[in-house]
N, C-alpha and C. Protein backbone atom coordinates (compact mmCIF):
# COMPACT_ATOMS: atom_id res chain seq x y z
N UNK A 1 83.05 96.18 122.02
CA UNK A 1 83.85 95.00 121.78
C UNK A 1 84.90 95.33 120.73
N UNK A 2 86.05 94.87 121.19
CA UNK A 2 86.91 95.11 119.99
C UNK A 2 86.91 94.41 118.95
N UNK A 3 87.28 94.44 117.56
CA UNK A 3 87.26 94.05 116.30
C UNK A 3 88.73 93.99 115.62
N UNK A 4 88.65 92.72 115.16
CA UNK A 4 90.15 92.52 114.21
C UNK A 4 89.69 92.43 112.72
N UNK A 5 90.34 93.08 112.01
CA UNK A 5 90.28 92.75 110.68
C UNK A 5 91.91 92.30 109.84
N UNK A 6 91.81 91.61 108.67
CA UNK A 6 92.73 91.19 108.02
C UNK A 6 93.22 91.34 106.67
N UNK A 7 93.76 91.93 106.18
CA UNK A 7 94.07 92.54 104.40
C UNK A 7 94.89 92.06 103.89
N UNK A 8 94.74 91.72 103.00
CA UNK A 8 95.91 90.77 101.63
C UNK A 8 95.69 91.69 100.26
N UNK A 9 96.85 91.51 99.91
CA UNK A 9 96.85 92.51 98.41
C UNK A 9 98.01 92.07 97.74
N UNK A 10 97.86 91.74 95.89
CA UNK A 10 99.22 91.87 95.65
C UNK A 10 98.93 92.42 94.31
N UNK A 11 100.27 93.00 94.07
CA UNK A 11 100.30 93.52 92.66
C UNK A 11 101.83 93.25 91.85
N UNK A 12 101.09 92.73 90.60
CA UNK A 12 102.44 92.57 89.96
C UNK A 12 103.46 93.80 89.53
N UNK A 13 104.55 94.14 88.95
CA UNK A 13 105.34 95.60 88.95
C UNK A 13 105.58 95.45 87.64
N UNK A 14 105.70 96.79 86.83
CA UNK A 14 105.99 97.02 85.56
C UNK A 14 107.07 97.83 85.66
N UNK A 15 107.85 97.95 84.72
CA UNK A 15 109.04 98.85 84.63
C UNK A 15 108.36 100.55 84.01
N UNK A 16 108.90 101.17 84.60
CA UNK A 16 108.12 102.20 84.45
C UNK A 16 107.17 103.39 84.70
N UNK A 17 106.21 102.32 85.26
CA UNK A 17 105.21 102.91 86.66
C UNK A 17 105.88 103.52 88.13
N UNK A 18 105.18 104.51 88.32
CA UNK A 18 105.36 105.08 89.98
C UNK A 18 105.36 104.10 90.42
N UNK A 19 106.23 103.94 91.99
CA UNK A 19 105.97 103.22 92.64
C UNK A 19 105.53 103.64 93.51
N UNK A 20 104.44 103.59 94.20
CA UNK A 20 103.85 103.93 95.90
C UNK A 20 103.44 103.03 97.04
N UNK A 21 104.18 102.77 97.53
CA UNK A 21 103.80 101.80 98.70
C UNK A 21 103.51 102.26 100.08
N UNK A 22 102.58 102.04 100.78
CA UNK A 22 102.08 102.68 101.75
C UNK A 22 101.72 104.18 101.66
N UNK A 23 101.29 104.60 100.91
CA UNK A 23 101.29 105.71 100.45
C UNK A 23 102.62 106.91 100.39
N UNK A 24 103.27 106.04 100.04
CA UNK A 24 104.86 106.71 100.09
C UNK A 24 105.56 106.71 98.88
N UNK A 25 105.63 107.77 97.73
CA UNK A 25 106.15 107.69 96.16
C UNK A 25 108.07 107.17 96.86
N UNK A 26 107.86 106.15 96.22
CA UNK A 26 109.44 105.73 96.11
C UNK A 26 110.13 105.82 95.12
N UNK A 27 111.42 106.23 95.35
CA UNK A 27 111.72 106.02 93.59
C UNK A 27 112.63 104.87 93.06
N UNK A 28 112.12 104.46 92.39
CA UNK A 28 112.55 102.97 91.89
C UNK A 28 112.20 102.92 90.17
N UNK A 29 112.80 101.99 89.83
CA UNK A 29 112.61 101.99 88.40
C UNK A 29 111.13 100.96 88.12
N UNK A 30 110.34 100.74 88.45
CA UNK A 30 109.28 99.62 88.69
C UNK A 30 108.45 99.61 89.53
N UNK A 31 106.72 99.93 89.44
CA UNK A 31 105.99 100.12 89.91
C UNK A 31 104.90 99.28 90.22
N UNK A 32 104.33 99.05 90.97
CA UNK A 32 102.31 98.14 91.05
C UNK A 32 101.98 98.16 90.24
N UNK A 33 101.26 97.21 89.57
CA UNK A 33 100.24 98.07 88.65
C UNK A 33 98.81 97.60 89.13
N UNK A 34 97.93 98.73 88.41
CA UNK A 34 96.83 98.48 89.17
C UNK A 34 95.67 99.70 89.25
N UNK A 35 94.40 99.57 88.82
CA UNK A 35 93.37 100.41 88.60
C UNK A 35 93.87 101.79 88.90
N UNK A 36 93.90 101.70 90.13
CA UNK A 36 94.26 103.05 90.71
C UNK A 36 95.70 103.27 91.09
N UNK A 37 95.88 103.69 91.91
CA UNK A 37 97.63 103.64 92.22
C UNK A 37 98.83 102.42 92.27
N UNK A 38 97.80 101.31 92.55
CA UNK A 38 98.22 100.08 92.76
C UNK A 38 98.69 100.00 94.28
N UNK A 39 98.62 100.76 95.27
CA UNK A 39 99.26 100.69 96.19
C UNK A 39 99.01 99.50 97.50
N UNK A 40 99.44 98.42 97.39
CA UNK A 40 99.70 97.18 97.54
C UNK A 40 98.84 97.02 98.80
N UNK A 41 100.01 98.23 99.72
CA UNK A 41 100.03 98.28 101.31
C UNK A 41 98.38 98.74 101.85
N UNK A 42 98.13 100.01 101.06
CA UNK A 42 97.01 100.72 101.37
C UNK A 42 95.69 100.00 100.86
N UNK A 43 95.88 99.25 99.67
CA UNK A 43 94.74 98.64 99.17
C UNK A 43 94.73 97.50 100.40
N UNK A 44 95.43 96.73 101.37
CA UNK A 44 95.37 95.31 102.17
C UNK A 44 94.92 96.47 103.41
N UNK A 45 95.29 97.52 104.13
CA UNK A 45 94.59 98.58 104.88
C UNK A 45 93.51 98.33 104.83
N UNK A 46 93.36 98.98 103.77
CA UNK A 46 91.50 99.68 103.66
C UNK A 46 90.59 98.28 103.75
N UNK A 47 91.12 97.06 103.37
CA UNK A 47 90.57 95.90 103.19
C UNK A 47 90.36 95.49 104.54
N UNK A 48 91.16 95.50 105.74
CA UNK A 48 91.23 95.12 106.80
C UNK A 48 90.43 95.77 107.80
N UNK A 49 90.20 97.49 107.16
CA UNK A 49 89.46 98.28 107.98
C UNK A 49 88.10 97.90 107.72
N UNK A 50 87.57 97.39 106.49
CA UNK A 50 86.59 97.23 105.92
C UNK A 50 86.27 95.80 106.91
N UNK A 51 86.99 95.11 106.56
CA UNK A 51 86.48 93.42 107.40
C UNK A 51 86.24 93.95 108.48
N UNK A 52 87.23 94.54 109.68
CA UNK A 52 87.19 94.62 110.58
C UNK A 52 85.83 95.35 111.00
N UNK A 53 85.15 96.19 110.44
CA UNK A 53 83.25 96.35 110.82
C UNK A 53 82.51 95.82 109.78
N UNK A 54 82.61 94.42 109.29
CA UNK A 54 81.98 93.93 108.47
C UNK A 54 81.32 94.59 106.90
N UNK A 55 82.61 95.60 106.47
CA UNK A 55 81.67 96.10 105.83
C UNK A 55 82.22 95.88 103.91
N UNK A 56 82.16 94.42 104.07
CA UNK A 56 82.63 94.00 102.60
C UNK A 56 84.27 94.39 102.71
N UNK A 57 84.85 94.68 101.31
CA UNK A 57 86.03 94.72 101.04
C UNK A 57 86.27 96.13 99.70
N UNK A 58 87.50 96.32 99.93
CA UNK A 58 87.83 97.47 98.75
C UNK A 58 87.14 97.68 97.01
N UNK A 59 87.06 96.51 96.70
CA UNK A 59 86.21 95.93 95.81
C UNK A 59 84.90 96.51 95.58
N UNK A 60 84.25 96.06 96.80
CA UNK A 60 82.69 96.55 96.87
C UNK A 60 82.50 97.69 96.73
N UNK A 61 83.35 98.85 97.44
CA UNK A 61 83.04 99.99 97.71
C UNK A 61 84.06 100.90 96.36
N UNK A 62 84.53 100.36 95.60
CA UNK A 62 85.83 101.25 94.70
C UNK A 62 85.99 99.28 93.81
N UNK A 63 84.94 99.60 92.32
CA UNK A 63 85.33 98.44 92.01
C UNK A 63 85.84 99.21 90.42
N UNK A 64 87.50 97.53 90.13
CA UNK A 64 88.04 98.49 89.13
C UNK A 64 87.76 98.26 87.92
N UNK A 65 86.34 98.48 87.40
CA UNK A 65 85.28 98.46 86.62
C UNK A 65 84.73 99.88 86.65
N UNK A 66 84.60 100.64 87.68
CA UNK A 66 84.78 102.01 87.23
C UNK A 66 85.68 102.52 87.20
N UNK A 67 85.46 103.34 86.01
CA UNK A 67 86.40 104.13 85.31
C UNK A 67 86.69 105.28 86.54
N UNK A 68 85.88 106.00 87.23
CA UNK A 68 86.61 106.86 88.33
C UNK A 68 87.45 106.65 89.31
N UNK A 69 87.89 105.27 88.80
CA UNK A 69 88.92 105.13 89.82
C UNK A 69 90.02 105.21 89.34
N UNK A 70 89.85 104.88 88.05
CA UNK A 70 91.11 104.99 86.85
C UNK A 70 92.07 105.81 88.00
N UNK A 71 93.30 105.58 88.56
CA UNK A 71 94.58 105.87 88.73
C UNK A 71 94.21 107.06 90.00
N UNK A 72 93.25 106.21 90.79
CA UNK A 72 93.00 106.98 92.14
C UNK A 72 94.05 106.82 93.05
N UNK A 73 94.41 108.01 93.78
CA UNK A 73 94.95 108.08 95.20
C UNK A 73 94.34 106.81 96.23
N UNK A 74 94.93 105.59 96.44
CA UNK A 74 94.57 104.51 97.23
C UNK A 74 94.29 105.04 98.62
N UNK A 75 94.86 106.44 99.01
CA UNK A 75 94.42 107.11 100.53
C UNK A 75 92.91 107.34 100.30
N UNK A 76 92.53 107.43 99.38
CA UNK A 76 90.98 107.76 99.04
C UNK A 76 90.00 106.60 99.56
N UNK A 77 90.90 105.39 99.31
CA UNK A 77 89.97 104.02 99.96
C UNK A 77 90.30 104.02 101.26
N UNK A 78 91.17 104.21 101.86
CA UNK A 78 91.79 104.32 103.41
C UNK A 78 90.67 105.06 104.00
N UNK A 79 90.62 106.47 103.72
CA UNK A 79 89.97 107.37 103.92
C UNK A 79 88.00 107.07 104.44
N UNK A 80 87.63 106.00 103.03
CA UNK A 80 86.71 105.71 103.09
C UNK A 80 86.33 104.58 104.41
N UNK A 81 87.55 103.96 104.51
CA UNK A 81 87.20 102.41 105.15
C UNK A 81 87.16 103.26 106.28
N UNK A 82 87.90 104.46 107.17
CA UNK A 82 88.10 104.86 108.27
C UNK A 82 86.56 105.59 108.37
N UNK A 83 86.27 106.13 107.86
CA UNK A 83 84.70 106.58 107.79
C UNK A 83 83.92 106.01 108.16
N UNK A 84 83.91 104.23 107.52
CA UNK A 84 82.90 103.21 108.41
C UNK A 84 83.49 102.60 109.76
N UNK A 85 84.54 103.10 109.69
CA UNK A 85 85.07 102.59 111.30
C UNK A 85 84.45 103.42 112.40
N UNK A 86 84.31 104.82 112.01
CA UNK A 86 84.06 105.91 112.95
C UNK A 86 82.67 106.09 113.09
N UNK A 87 82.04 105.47 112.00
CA UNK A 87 79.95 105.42 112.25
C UNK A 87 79.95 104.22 112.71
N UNK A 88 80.90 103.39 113.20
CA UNK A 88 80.62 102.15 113.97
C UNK A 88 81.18 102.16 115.31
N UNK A 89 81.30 103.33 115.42
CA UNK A 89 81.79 103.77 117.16
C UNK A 89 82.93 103.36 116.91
N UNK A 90 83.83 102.93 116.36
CA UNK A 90 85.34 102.33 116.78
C UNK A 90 86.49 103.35 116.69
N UNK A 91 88.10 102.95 116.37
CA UNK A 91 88.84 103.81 116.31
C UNK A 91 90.24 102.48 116.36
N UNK A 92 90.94 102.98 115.53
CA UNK A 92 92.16 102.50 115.43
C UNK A 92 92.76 101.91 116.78
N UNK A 93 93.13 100.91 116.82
CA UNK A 93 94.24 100.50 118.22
C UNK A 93 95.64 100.01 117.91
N UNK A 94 95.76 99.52 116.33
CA UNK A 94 97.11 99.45 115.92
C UNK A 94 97.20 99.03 114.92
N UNK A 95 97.74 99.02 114.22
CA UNK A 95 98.20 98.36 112.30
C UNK A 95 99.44 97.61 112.62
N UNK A 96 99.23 96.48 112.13
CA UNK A 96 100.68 95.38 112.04
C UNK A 96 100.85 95.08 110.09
N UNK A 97 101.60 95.60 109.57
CA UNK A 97 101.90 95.18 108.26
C UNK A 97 103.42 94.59 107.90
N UNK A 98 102.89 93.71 106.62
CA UNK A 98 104.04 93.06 105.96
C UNK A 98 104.54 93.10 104.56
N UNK A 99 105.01 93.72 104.41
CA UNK A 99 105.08 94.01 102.77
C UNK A 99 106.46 93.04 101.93
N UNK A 100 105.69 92.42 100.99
CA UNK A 100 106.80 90.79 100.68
C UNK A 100 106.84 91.54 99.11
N UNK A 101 108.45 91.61 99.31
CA UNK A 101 108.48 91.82 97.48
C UNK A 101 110.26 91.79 97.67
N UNK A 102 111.10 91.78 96.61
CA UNK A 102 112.20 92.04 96.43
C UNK A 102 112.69 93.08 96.03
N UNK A 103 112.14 93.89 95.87
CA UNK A 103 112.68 95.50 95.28
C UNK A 103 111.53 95.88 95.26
N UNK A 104 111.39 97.42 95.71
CA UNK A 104 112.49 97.95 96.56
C UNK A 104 112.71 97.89 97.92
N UNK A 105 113.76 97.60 98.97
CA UNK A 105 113.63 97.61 100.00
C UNK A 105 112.79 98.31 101.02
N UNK A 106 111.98 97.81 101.72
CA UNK A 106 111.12 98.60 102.25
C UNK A 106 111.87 99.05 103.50
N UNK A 107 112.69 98.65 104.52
CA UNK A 107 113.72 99.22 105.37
C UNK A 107 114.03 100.95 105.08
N UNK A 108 114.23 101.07 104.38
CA UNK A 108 114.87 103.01 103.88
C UNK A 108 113.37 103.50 104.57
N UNK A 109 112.07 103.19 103.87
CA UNK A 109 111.18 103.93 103.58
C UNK A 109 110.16 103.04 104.65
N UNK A 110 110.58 102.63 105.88
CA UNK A 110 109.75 101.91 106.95
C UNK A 110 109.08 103.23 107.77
N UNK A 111 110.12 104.03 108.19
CA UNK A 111 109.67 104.79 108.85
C UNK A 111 108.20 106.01 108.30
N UNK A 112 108.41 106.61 107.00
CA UNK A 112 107.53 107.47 106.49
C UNK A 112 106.69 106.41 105.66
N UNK A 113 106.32 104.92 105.66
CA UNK A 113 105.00 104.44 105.21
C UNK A 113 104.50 104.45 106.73
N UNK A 114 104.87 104.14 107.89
CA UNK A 114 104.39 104.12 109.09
C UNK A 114 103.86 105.51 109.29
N UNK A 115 104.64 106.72 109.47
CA UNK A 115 104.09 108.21 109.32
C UNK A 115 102.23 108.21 108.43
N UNK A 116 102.50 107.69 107.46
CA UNK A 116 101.58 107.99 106.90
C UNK A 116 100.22 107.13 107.00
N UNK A 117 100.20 106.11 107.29
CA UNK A 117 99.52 104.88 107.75
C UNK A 117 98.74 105.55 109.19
N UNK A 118 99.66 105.97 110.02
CA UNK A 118 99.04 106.53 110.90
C UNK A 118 98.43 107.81 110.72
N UNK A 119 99.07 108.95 110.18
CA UNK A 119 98.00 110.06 109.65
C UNK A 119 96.90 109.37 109.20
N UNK A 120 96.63 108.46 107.92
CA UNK A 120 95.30 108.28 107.45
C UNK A 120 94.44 107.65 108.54
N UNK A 121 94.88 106.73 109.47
CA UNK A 121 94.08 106.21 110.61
C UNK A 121 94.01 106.94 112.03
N UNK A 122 94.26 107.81 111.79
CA UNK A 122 94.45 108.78 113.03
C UNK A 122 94.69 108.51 114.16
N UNK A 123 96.77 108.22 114.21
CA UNK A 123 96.87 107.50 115.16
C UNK A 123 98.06 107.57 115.49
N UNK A 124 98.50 107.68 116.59
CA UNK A 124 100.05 108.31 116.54
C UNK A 124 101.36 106.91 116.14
N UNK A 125 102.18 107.30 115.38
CA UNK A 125 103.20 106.29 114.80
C UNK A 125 103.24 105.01 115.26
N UNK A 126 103.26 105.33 116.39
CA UNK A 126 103.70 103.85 117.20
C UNK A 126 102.76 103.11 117.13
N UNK A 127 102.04 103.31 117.22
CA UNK A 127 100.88 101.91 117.16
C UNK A 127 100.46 101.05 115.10
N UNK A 128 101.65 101.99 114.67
CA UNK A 128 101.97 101.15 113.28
C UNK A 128 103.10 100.60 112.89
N UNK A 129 103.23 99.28 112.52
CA UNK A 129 104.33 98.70 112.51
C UNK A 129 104.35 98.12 110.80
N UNK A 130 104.76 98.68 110.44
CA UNK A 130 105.70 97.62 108.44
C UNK A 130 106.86 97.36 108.77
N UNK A 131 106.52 96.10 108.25
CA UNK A 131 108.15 95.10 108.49
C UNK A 131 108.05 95.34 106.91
N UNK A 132 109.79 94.88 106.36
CA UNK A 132 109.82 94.18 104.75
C UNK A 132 110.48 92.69 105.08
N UNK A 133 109.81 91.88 103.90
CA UNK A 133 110.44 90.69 103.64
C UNK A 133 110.61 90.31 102.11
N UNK A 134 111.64 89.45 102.06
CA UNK A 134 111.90 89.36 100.39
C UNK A 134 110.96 88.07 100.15
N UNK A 135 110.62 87.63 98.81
CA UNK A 135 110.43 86.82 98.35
C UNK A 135 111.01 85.87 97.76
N UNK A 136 112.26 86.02 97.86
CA UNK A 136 113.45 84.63 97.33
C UNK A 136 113.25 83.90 97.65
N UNK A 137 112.63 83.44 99.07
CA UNK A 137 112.31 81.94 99.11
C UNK A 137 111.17 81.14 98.51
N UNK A 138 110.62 81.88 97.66
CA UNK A 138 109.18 81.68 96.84
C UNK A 138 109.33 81.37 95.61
N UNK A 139 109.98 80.26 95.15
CA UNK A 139 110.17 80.45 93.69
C UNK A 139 109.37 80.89 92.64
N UNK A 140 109.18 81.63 91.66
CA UNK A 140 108.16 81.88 90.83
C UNK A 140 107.39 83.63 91.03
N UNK A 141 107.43 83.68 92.62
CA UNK A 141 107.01 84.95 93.11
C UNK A 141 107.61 86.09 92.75
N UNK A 142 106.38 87.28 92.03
CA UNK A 142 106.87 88.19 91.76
C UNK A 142 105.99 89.28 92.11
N UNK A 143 106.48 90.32 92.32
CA UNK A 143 105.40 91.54 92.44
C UNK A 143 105.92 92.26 94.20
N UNK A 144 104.54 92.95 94.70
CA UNK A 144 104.75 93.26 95.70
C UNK A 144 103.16 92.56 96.56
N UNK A 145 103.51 92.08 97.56
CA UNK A 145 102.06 91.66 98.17
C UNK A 145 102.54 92.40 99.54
N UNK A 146 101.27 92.68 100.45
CA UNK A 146 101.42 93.31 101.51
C UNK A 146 100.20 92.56 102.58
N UNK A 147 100.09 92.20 103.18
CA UNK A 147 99.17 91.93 104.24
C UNK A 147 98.99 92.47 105.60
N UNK A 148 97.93 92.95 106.03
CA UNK A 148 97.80 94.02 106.94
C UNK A 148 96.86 93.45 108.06
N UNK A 149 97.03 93.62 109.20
CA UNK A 149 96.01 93.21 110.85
C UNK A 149 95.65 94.22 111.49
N UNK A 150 94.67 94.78 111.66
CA UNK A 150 94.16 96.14 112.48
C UNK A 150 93.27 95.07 113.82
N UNK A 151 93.46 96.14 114.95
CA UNK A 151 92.99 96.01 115.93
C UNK A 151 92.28 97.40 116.28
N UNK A 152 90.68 97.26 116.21
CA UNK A 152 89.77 99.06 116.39
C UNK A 152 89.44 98.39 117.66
N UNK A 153 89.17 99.17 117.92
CA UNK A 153 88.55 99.55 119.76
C UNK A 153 87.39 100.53 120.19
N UNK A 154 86.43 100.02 120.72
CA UNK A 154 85.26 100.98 120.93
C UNK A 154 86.06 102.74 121.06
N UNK A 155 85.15 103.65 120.89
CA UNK A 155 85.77 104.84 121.40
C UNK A 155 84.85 105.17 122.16
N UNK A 156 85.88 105.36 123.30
CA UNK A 156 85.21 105.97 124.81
C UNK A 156 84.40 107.34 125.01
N UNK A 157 83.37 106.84 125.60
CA UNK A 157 82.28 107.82 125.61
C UNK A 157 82.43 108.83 126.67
């Protein structure tokens, strides 16, 4: 049976900090902040891979109360969530993401967060899609939030 899962993430930006979104170093003057990389896109991923075989959330498995996560590679949680996808017989069928912030444009850098989204889910480009949208119509809104929809699919025996 196939399985949907759903990921929400946001992080506020500091001047200063790397920025990495989708696992993609951008360069911008203003970064996530956040235990580990802060990476907005990949932390709402791994969250979605996680729902999607019931298996809690990023939190549970990488909470930022330990210190070993202090300023982890967020592919490290990707990595993990795809692990319980694959002892649950499943397998990627597509990533739909949205990444809402006002700087930096995510358009330049659509194509290589998709590249990489699909390397970590092992899955060829196309079946990953990041849109960007601004937040100007949000008064008050700041940061970067990203929300993510996976569709896994049994893998054929």
């Amino acid at each position: 049976m196939a399985r949907v899962g759903l990921g929400i993430d946001a992080h506020p930006v500091e001047p200063g900090r790397p920025c990495r979104i989708g696992g993609v170093a951008i360069d911008h003057d203003a970064g996530p902040v956040g235990h580990s990389d802060g990476d907005p896109l990949l932390h709402a991923l791994a969250d979605a891979l996680y729902g999607a075989v019931g298996a809690g959330d990023i939190g549970t498995h990488f909470p930022d109360t330990d210190p070993a996560n202090a300023g982890a590679d967020s592919a490290t949680f990707v990595a993990h969530a795809m692990a319980q996808v694959t002892a649950a017989g499943l397998a990627v069928a597509n990533v739909d993401a949205v990444v809402r912030c006002d700087a930096p444009r995510i358009a330049p850098h659509r194509d290589a967060m998709q590249a990489r989204i699909a390397e970590l889910c092992a899955v060829e480009a196309a079946r990953v899609n990041v849109k960007g949208k601004t937040l100007q119509a949000l008064p008050g809104a700041e940061g970067i939030h990203a929300q993510v929809i996976v569709l896994l699919e049994p893998v054929a025996s």
